[in-house]
Protein backbone atom coordinates (compact mmCIF):
# COMPACT_ATOMS: atom_id res chain seq x y z
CA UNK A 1 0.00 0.00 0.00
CA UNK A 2 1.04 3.29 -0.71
CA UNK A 3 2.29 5.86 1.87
CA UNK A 4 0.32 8.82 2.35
CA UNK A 5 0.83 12.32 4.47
CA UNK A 6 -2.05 14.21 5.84
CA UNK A 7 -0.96 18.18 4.79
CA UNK A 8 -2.37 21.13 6.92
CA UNK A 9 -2.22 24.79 6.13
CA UNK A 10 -3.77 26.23 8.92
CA UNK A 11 -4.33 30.03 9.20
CA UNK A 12 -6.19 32.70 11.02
CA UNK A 13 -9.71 31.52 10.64
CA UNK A 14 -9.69 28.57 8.32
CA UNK A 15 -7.67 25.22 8.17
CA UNK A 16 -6.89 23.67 4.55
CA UNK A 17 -5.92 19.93 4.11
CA UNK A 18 -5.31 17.40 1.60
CA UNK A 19 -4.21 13.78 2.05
CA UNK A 20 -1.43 13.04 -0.77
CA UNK A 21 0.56 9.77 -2.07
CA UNK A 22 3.81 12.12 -2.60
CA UNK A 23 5.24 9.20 -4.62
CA UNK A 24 2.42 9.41 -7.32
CA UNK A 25 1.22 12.70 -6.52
CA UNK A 26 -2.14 11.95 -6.22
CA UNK A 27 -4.76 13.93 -3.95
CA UNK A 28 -6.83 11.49 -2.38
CA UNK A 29 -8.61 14.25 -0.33
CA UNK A 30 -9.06 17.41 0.60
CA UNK A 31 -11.38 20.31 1.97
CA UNK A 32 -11.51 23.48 3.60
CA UNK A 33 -12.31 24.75 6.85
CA UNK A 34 -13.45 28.13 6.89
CA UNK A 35 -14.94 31.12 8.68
CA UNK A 36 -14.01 29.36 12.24
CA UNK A 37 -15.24 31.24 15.43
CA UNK A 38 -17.99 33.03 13.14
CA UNK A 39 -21.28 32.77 13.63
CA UNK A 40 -21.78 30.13 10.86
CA UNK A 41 -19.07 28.13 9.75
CA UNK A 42 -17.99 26.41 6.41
CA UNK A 43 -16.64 22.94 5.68
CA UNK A 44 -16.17 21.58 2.15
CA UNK A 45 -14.47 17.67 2.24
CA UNK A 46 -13.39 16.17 -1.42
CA UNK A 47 -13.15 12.40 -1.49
CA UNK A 48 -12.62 11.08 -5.21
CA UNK A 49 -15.96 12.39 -6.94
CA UNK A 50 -17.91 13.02 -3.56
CA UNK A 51 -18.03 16.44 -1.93
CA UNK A 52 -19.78 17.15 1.50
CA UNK A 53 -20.20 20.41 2.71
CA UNK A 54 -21.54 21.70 5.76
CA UNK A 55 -22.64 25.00 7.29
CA UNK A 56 -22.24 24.66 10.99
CA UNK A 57 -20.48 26.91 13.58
CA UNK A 58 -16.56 25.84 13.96
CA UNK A 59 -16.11 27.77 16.91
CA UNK A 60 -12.54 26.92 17.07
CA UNK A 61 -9.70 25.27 15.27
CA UNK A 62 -9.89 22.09 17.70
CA UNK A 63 -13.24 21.70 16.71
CA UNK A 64 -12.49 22.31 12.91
CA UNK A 65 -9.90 19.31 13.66
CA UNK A 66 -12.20 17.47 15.08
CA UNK A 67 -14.78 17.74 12.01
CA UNK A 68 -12.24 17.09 9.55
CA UNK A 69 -10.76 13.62 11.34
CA UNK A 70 -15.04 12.97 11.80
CA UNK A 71 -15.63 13.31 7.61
CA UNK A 72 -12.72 11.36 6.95
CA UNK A 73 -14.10 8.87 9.35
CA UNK A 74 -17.24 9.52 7.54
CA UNK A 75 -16.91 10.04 4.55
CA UNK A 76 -13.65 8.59 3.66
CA UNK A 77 -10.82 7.65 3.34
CA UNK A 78 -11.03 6.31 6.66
CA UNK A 79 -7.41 7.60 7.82
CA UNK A 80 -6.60 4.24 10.03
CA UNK A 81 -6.72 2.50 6.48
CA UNK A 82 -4.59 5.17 4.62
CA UNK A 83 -0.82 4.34 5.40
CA UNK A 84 0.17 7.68 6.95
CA UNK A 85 3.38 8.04 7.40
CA UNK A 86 3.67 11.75 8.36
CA UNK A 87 1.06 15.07 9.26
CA UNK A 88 2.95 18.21 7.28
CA UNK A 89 2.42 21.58 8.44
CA UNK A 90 2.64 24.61 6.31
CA UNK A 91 4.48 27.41 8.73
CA UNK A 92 5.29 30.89 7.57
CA UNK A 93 8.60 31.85 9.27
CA UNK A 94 11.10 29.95 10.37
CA UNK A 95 13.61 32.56 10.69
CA UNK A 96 17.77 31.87 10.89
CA UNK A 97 17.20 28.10 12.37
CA UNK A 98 15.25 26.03 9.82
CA UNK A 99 16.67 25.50 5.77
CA UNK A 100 14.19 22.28 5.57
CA UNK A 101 12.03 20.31 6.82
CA UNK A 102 11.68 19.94 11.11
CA UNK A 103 10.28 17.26 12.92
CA UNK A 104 8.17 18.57 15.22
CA UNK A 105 8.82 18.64 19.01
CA UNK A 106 8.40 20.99 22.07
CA UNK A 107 11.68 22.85 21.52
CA UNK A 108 10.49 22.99 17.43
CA UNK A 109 7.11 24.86 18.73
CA UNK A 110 9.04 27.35 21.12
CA UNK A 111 10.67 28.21 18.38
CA UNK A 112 7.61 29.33 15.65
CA UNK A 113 6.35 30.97 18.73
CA UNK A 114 9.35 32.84 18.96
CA UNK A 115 9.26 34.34 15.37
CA UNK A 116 5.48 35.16 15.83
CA UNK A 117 6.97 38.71 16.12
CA UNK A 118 7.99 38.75 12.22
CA UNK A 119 5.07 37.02 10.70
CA UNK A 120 1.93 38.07 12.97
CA UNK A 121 -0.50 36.98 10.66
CA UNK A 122 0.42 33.94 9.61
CA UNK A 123 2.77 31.86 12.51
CA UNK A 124 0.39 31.74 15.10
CA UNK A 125 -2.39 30.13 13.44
CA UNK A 126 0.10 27.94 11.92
CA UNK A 127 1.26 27.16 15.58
CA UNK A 128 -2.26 26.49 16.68
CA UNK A 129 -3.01 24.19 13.86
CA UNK A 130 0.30 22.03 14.86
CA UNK A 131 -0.52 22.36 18.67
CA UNK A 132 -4.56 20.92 17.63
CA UNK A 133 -3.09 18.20 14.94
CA UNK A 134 -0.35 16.83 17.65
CA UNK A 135 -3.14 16.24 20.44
CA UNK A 136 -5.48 14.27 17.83
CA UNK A 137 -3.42 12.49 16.36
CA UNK A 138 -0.49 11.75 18.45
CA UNK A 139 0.84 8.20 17.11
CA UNK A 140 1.75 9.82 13.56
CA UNK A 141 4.90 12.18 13.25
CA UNK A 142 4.63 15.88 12.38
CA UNK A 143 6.71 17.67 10.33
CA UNK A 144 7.52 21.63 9.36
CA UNK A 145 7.85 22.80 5.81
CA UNK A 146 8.46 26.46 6.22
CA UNK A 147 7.53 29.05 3.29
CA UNK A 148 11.20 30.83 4.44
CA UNK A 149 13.57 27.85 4.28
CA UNK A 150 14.43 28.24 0.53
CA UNK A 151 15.78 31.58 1.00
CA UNK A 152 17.58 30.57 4.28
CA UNK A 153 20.88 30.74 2.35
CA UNK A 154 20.11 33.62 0.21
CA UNK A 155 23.47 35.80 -0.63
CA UNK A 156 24.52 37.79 2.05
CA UNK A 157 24.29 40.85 -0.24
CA UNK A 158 20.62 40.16 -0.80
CA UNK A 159 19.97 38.89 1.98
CA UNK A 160 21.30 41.98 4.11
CA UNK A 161 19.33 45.28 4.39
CA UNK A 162 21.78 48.13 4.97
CA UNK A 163 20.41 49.05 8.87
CA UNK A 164 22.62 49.91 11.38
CA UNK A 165 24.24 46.49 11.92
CA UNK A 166 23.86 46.08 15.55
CA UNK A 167 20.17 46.60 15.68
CA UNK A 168 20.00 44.39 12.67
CA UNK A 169 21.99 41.56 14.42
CA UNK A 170 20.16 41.83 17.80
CA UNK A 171 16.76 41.96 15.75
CA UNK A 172 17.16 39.61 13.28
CA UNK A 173 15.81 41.75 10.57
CA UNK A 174 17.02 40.71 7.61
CA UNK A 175 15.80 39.50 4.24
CA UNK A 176 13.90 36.25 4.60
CA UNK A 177 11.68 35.82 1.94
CA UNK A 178 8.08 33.97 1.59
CA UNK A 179 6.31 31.40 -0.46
CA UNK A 180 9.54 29.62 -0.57
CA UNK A 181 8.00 26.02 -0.85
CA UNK A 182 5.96 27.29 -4.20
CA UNK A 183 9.31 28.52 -5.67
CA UNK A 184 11.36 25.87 -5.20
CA UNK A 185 8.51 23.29 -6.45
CA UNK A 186 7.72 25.49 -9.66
CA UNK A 187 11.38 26.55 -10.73
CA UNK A 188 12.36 22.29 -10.27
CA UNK A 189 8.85 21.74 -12.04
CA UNK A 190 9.93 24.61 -14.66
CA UNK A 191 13.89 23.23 -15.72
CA UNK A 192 12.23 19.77 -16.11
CA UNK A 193 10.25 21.13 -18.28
CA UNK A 194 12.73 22.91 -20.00
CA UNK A 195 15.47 20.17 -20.08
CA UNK A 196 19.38 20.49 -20.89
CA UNK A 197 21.40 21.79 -18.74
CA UNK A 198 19.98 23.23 -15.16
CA UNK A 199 23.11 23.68 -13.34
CA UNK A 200 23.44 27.52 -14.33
CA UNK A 201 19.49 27.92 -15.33
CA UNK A 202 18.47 31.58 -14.73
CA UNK A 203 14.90 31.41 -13.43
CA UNK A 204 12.13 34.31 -12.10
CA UNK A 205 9.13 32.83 -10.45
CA UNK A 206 6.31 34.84 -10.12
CA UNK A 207 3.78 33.18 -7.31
CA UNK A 208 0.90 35.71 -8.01
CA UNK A 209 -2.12 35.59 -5.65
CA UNK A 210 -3.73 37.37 -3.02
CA UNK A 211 -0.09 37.36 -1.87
CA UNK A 212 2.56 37.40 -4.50
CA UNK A 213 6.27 37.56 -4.58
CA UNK A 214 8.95 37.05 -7.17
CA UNK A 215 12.25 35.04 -7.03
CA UNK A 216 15.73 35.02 -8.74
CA UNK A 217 16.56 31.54 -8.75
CA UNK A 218 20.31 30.00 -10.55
CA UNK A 219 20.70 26.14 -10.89
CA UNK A 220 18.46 24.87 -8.08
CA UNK A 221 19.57 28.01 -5.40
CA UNK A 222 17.47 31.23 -5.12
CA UNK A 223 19.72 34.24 -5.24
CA UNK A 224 16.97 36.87 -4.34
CA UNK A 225 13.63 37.29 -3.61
CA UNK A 226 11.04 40.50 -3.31
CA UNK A 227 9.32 39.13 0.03
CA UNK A 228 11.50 40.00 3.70
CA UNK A 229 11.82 40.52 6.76
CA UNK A 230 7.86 39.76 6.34
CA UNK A 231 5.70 38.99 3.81
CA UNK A 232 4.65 42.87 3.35
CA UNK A 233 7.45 43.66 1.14
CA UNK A 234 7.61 43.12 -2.97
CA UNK A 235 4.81 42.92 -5.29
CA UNK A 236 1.64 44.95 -4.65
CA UNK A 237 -0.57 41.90 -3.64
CA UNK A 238 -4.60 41.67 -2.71
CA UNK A 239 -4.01 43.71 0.47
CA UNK A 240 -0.44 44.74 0.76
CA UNK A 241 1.06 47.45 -0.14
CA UNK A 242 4.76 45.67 -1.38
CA UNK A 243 7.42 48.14 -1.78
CA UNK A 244 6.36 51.59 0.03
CA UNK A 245 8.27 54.32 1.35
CA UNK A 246 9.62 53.08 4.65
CA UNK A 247 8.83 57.06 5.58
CA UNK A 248 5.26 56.84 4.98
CA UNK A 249 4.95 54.99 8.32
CA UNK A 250 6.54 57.92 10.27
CA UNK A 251 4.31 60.50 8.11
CA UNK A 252 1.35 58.83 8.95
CA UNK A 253 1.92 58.30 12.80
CA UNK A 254 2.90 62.27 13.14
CA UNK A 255 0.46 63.50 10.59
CA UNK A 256 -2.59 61.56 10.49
CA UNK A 257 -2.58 60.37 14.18
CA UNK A 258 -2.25 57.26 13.51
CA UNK A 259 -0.77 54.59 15.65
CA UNK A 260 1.74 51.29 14.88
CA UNK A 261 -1.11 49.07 15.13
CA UNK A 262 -3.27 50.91 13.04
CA UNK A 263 -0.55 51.87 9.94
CA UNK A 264 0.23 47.77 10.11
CA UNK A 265 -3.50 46.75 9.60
CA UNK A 266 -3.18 49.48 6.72
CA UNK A 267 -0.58 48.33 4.58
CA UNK A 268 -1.21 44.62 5.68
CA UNK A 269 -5.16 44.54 4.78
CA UNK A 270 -6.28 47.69 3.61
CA UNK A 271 -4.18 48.49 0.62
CA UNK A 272 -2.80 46.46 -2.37
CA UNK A 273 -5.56 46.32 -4.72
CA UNK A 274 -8.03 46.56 -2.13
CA UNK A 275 -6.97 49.94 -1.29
CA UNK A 276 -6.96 51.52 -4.74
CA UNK A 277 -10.20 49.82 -5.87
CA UNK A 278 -12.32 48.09 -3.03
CA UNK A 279 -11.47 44.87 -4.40
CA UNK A 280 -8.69 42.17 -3.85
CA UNK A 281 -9.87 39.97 -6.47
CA UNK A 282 -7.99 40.85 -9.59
CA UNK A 283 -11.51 39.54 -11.64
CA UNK A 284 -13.55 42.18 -10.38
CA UNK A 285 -10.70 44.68 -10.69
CA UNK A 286 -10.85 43.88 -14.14
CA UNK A 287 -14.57 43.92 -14.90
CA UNK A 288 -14.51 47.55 -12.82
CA UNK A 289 -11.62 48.45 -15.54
CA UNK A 290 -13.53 46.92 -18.60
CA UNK A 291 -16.47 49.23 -17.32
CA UNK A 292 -14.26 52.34 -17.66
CA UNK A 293 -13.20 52.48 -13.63
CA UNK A 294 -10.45 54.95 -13.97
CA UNK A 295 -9.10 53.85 -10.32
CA UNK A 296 -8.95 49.62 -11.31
CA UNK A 297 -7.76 50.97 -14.73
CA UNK A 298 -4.49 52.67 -13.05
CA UNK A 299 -4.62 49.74 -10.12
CA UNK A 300 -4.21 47.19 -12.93
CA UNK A 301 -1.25 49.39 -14.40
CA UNK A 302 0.43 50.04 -11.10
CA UNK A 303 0.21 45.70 -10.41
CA UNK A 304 1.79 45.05 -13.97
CA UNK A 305 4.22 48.07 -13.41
CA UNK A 306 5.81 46.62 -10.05
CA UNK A 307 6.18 43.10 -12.00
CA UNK A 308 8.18 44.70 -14.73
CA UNK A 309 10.66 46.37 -12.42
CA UNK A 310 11.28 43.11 -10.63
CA UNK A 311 11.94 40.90 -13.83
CA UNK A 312 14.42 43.26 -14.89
CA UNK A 313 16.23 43.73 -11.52
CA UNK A 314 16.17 39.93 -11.24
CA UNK A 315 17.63 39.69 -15.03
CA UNK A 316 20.17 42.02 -14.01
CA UNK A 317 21.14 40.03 -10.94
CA UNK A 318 21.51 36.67 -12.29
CA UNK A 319 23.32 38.29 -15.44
CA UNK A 320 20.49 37.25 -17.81
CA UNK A 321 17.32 35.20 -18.18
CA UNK A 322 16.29 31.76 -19.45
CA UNK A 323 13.27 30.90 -18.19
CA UNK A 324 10.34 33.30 -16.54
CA UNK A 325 7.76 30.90 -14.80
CA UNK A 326 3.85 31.87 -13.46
CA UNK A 327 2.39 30.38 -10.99
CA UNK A 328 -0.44 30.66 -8.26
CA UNK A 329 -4.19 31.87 -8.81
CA UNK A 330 -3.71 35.01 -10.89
CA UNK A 331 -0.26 34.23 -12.18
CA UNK A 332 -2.09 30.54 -13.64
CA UNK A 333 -5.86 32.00 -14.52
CA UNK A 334 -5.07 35.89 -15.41
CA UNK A 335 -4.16 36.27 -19.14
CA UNK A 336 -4.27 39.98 -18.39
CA UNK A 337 -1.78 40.17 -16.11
CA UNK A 338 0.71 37.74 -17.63
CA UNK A 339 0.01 39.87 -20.45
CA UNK A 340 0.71 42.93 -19.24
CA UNK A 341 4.00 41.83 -16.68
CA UNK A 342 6.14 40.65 -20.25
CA UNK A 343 4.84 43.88 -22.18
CA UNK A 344 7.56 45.71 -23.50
CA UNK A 345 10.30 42.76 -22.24
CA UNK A 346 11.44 41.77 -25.83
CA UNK A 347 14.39 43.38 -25.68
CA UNK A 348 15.34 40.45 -22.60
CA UNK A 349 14.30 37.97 -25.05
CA UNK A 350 10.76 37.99 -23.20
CA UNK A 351 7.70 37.89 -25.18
CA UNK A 352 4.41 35.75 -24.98
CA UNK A 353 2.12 34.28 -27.55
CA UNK A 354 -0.95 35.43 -27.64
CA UNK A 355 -3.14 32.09 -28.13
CA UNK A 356 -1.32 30.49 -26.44
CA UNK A 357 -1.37 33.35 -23.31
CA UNK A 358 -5.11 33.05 -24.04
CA UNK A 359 -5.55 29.21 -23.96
CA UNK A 360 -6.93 27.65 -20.68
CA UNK A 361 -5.68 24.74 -18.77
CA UNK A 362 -4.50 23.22 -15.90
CA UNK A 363 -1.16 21.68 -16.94
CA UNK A 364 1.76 23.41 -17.07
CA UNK A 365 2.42 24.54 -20.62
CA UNK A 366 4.42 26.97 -22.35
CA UNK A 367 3.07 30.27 -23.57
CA UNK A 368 6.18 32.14 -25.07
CA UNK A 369 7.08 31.87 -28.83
CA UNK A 370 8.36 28.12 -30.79
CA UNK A 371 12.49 29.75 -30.85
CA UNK A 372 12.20 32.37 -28.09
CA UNK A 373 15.55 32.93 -26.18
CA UNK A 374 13.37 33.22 -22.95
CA UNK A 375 10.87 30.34 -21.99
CA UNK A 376 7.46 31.58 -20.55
CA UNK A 377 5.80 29.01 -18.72
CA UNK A 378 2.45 29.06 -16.71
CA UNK A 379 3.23 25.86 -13.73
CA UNK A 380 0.46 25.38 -11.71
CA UNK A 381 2.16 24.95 -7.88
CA UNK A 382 1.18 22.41 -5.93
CA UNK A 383 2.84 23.18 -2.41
CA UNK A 384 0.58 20.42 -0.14
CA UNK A 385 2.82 18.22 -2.75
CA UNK A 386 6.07 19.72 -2.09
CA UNK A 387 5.18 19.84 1.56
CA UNK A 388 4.06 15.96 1.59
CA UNK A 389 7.50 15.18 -0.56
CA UNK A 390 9.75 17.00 1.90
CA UNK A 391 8.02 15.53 5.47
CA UNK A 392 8.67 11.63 3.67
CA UNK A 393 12.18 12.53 2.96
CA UNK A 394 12.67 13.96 6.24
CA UNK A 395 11.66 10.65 7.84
C-alpha cells in the first residue's frame, strides 16, 4: 500500500488539508475549513468524486480538527486505512534556524512561537493548527515545511538590508523571503520542463495571488527574492502594499494620528488592490476596468508596473534570463496580467504568444514563442505536494 501524508495549512480563521501519495502525486482528499469562530461556519471535504459540505459553527480550530478527522471517518478515506506516514504543516517563518524540513517537538514549537513577532498573521495560526493536529493524532509524526527555508541561504548581499548592523543583528531583521516552498517546487517543475542543462538555469518565479512575490533563482539556489523581513514587502498583492516608502509609516503616525497598530492593519489589509479599488480579487478589478473604472484601470497598471521592475532587476542580478515561470491563482488564470508583466520585455528575449497566453488549462504549458531565447511558462504549484515530498524525505 502506498504511503500517504495528511498536509495542513492552517491560518487565522480557516484550516486547509489534503491527504497526498507524494510518490504518485495523487490527492486522495481534501477540503476546507473556513470562517471558524464566526457565527456560521464552512466545511467543504473532497473524497474522489464526492463532496460534503456543511454550514455549521466551527467555533474553534480544535473543533475544525475534530470535524475534519469525523468526515474522513465519515466520509472517507477512513485515515486508520490510509498508510500515513507523516502530518505536514505549512508554517510561515522559520527565521535563521530552519533550511528544511523539522520534525516537530516541544523545543520545534518554542521556536515558531518565537518568530510570531515577524510574521503576525500567519505563525500563530500555523502554531495552533500544529498544537490541535499533535493532540489528535499523536501516534503519527509531524513535520515543518516552512515558506522561508528556501531563502535561508540567500546571498549575504541580498539577503542583508543596509540598517545599522547592531540593531540588525540583535533583531534579526534581515531578508527572509516567503512562499519559498511554491518557488522551489515550480522553478524544479519549470527546468524539467525545460530540459538540458539546469546547473546555471536563470529562473524568475512569479507566485501571483492574493499574496505574491517574485524570485531570482540560478541552478536549483534562489539568489533573491522580493518578500523580507515579512511577507509585506515586494509585489503589490490583494491587500499589501509591497514596496512603500519606509517614511510613509513615520508620516502617517505624526500627521494623520495614527498609531503602529493601526498603519500595520493598513498596509497589511487595507491596501494592495483593495486599497486603490475596493477589491482584492484581480476579476472584479478587471470587470470595474472593462467598465471604464479609472481607479482599477491605473490599479491594474500600477500591479503590472511593479512586475516589470522586478523581472528586470532579477535579469540584471543573475546576469540574464532563461526561463520566466507563473504560478499561483492570478499568475495561472489571469491572461491579463501575464500579459501585461512581459509587455515591453522583448528586448530580454521575453515575449508571450498570444493564443497560447489566451488558452486555458490546468497543466503546465508553455506560452512564449516556438524559438524564443526566454521560456514563458504558466506551472500550476502544488505546495501540499512539495510539503508531503519534503516531510517523507525527512523521515
Amino acid at each position: 500500500m502506498s504511503s500517504t501524508v495528511l498536509v495542513i495549512n492552517s491560518g487565522s480563521s480557516s484550516i486547509k488539508y489534503q491527504l497526498v501519495d507524494p510518490a504518485s502525486g495523487e490527492s486522495l482528499a481534501s477540503g476546507l475549513v473556513e470562517r471558524i469562530g464566526e457565527s456560521e461556519g464552512h466545511v467543504k471535504h473532497r473524497a474522489g468524486s464526492e463532496t460534503t459540505e456543511l454550514h455549521d459553527p466551527v467555533p474553534d480550530h480544535a473543533n475544525g480538527m475534530r470535524t475534519v478527522l469525523g468526515l474522513f471517518e465519515k466520509v472517507g478515506p477512513v485515515l486508520a486505512d490510509a498508510n500515513i506516514v507523516a502530518v505536514g504543516h505549512r508554517v510561515v517563518q522559520g527565521g535563521e534556524y530552519y533550511d528544511g524540513p523539522v520534525l516537530v517537538d516541544d523545543e520545534v514549537v518554542g521556536v515558531i512561537d518565537r518568530l510570531s513577532p515577524v510574521a503576525p498573521l500567519h505563525n500563530p495560526p500555523n502554531l495552533t493548527g500544529i498544537r490541535v493536529a499533535r493532540e489528535l493524532l499523536p501516534d503519527v509524526p509531524h513535520v515543518a515545511v516552512f515558506d522561508t527555508a528556501f531563502f535561508r541561504n540567500l546571498p549575504a548581499p541580498a539577503a542583508t538590508y543596509a540598517l545599522n548592523r547592531e540593531v540588525a543583528e540583535r533583531y534579526k531583521v534581515r531578508r527572509y523571503g516567503a512562499h519559498g516552498t511554491s518557488h522551489q517546487y515550480v522553478s524544479a517543475r519549470a527546468a524539467e520542463l525545460v530540459g538540458g542543462d539546469s546547473a546555471n538555469l536563470r529562473q524568475i518565479v512569479l507566485h501571483l495571488g492574493n499574496g505574491a512575490s517574485a524570485s531570482a533563482v540560478v541552478g536549483a539556489h534562489a539568489v533573491d527574492t522580493s518578500m523580507g523581513l515579512t511577507p509585506l514587502e515586494g509585489l503589490v498583492m490583494g491587500t499589501r502594499t509591497g514596496d512603500i516608502d519606509p517614511a510613509v509609516v513615520f508620516h502617517l503616525a505624526r500627521n494623520a494620528g495614527m498609531s503602529i497598530d493601526e498603519i500595520d492593519d493598513l498596509l497589511n489589509k487595507r491596501s494592495g488592490m483593495k486599497g486603490l479599488t475596493g477589491h482584492n480579487d484581480l476579476r472584479q478589478v478587471h470587470r470595474l476596468a472593462e467598465s471604464g473604472d479609472e481607479a482599477a484601470t491605473l490599479a491594474v497598471e500600477v500591479y503590472a508596473h511593479r512586475l516589470r521592475k522586478y523581472i528586470g532587476a532579477y535579469a540584471a542580478v543573475m546576469g540574464g534570463l532563461d526561463v520566466l515561470s507563473f504560478t499561483a491563482g492570478v499568475g495561472e488564470n489571469d491572461t491579463i496580467v501575464r500579459a501585461r508583466a512581459v509587455a515591453g520585455l522583448e528586448f530580454l528575449g521575453v515575449e508571450i504568444d498570444e493564443a497560447r497566453n489566451e488558452a486555458r488549462s490546468k497543466e503546465a504549458r508553455f506560452i512564449s514563442p516556438d524559438g524564443a531565447r526566454v521560456a514563458v511558462l504558466v506551472v500550476p504549484t502544488n505546495e501540499e505536494l512539495a510539503i508531503a515530498r519534503q516531510a517523507v524525505s525527512l523521515l
